[in-house]
Protein backbone atom coordinates (compact mmCIF):
# COMPACT_ATOMS: atom_id res chain seq x y z
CA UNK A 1 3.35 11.38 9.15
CA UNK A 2 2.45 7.83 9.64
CA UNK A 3 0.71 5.54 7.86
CA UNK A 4 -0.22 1.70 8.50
CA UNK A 5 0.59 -1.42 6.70
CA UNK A 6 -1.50 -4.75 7.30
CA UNK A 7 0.05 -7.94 6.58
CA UNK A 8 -0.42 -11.94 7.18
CA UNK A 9 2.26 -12.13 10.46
CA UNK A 10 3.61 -15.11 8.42
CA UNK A 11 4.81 -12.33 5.70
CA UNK A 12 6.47 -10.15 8.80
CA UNK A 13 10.12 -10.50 7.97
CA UNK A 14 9.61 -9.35 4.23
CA UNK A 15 7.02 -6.75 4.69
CA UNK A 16 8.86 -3.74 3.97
CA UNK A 17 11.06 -5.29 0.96
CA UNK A 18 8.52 -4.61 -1.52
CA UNK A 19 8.99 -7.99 -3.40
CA UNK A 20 5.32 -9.11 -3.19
CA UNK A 21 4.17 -6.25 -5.29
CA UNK A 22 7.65 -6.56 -7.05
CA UNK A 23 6.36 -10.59 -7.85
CA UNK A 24 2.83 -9.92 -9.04
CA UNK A 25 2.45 -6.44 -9.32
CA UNK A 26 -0.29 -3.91 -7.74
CA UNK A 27 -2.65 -0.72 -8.91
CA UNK A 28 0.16 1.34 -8.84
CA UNK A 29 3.03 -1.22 -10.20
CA UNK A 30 3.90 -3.05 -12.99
CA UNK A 31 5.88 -6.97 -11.98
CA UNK A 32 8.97 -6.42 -11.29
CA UNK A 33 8.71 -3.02 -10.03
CA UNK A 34 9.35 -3.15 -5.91
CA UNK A 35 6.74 -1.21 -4.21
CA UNK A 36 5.28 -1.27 -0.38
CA UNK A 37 1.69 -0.46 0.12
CA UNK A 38 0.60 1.36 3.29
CA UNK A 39 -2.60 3.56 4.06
CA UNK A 40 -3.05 6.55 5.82
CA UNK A 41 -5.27 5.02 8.21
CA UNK A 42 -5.11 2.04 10.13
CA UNK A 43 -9.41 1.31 9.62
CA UNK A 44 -8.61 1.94 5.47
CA UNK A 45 -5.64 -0.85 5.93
CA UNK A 46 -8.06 -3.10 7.01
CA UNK A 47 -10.27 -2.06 4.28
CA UNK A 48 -8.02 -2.56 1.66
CA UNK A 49 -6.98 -6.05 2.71
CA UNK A 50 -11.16 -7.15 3.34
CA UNK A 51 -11.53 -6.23 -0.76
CA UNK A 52 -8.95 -9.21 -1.46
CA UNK A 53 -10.01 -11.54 0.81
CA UNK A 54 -12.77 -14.34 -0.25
CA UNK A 55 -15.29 -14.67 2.49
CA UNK A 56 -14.87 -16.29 5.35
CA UNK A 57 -10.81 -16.30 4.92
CA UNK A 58 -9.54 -14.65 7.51
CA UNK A 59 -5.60 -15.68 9.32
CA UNK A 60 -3.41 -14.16 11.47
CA UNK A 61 -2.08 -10.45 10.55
CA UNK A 62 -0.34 -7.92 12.47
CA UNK A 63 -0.98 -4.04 11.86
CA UNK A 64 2.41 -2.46 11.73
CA UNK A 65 3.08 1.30 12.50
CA UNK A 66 5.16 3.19 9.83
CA UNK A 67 5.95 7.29 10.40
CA UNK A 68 8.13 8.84 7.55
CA UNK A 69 8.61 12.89 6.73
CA UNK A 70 5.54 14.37 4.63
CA UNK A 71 8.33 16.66 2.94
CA UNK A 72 9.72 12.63 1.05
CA UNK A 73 5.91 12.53 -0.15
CA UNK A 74 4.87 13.26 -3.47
CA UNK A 75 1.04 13.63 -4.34
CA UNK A 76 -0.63 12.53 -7.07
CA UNK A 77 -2.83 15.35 -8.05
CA UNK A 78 -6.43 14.67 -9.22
CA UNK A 79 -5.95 15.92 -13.05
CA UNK A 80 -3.12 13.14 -13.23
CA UNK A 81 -5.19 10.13 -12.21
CA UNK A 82 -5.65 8.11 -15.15
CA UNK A 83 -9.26 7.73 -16.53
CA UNK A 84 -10.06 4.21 -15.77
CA UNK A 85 -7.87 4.24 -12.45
CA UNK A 86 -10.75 2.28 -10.70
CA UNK A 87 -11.26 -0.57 -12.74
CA UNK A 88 -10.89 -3.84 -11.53
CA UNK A 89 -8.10 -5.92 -12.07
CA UNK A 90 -6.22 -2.82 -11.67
CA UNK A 91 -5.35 -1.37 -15.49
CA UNK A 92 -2.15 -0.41 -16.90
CA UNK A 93 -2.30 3.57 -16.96
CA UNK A 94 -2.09 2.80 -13.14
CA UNK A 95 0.77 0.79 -13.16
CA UNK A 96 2.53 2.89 -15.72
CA UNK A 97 1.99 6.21 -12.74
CA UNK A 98 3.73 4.11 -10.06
CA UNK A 99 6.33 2.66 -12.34
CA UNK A 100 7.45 6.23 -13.35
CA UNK A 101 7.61 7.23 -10.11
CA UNK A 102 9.90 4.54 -8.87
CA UNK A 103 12.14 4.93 -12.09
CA UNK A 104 12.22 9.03 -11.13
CA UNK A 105 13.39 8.82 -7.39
CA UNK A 106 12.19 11.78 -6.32
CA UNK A 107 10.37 10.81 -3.39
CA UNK A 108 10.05 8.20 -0.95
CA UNK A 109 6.13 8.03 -1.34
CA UNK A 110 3.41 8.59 -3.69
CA UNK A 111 0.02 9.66 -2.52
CA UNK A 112 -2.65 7.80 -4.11
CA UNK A 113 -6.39 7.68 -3.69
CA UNK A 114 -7.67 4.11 -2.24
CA UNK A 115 -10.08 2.78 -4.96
CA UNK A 116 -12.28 1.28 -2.36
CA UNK A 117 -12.64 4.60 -0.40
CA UNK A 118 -11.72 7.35 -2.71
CA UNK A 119 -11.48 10.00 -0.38
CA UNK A 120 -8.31 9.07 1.77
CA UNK A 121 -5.33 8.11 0.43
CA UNK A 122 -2.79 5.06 0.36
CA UNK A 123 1.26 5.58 -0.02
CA UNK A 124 2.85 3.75 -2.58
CA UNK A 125 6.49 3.62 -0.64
CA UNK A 126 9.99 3.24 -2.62
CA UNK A 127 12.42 0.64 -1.32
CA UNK A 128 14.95 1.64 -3.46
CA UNK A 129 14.69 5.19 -2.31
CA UNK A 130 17.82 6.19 0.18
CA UNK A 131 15.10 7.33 2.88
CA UNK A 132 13.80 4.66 3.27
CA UNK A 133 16.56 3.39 5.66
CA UNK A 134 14.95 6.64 7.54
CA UNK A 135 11.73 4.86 8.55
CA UNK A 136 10.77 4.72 11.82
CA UNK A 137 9.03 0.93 11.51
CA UNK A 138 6.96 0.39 14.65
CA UNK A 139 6.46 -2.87 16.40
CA UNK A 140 3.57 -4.83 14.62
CA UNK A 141 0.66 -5.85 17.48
CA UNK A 142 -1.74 -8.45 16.57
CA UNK A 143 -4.72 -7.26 14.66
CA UNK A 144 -7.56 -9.72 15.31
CA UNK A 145 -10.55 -9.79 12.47
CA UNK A 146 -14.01 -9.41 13.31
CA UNK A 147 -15.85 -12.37 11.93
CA UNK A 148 -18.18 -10.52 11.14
CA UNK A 149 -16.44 -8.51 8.46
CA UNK A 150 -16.35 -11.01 6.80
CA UNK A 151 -20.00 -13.08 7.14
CA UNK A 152 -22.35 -13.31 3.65
């Protein structure tokens, strides 16, 4: 499977250590839990960064391939998404689900549902899981913004 992580090129060299969401935490993890965020598509990355971004703030990012086995891949299934997993900022039932499954180890990667487009799917990735020496990073390429994504 592979899936597609978008980050600010300055951010490269720490991309796939998962202290960012470790620092201030995520949808699907509490501060101080280490986490990496990629999305099943590379159009839903770009989506998921856009939602963060105030207008007209746009710098330099680099889309970076990531392929791992579907077999290290839990999913989250429907009847366990929390109630008020959409809100905005991001509520703690969330947090609690992505927590838990760091702490349990099962799996490389949860499956979760992208709030912005409900019907595909981000991967919450563990860095602390021992597969994830077994992913096959690709080299990040340039990813150029439209201005207009961006114009209000």
């Amino acid at each position: 499977m592979t899936a597609w992580r978008l980050v600010k090129t300055r951010f490269l060299a720490g991309a796939w250590d998962g202290e960012g969401a470790r620092a201030v935490g995520g949808r699907w993890n509490s501060v101080g839990v280490p986490v990496v965020y990629v999305s099943s598509t590379l159009s839903l990355a770009l989506v998921e960064v856009l939602v963060h971004l105030p207008a007209g703030l746009l710098g330099a990012y680099a889309a970076v391939p990531v392929s791992f086995d579907d077999t290290q891949v839990d999913a989250l299934p429907d009847a366990d998404l929390p109630s008020d997993w959409r809100e905005v900022p991001p509520p703690s039932s969330t947090r609690a689900v992505g927590d838990r499954f760091v702490a349990g180890g099962r799996a490389l990667a949860l499956r979760v549902p992208s709030v912005v487009v409900p019907s595909e799917s981000n991967y919450v990735l563990n860095p602390a899981h021992p597969a994830f020496a077994s992913l096959s990073i690709g080299a990040p390429v340039a990813f150029p913004f439209d201005p207009r994504l961006v114009r209000r």
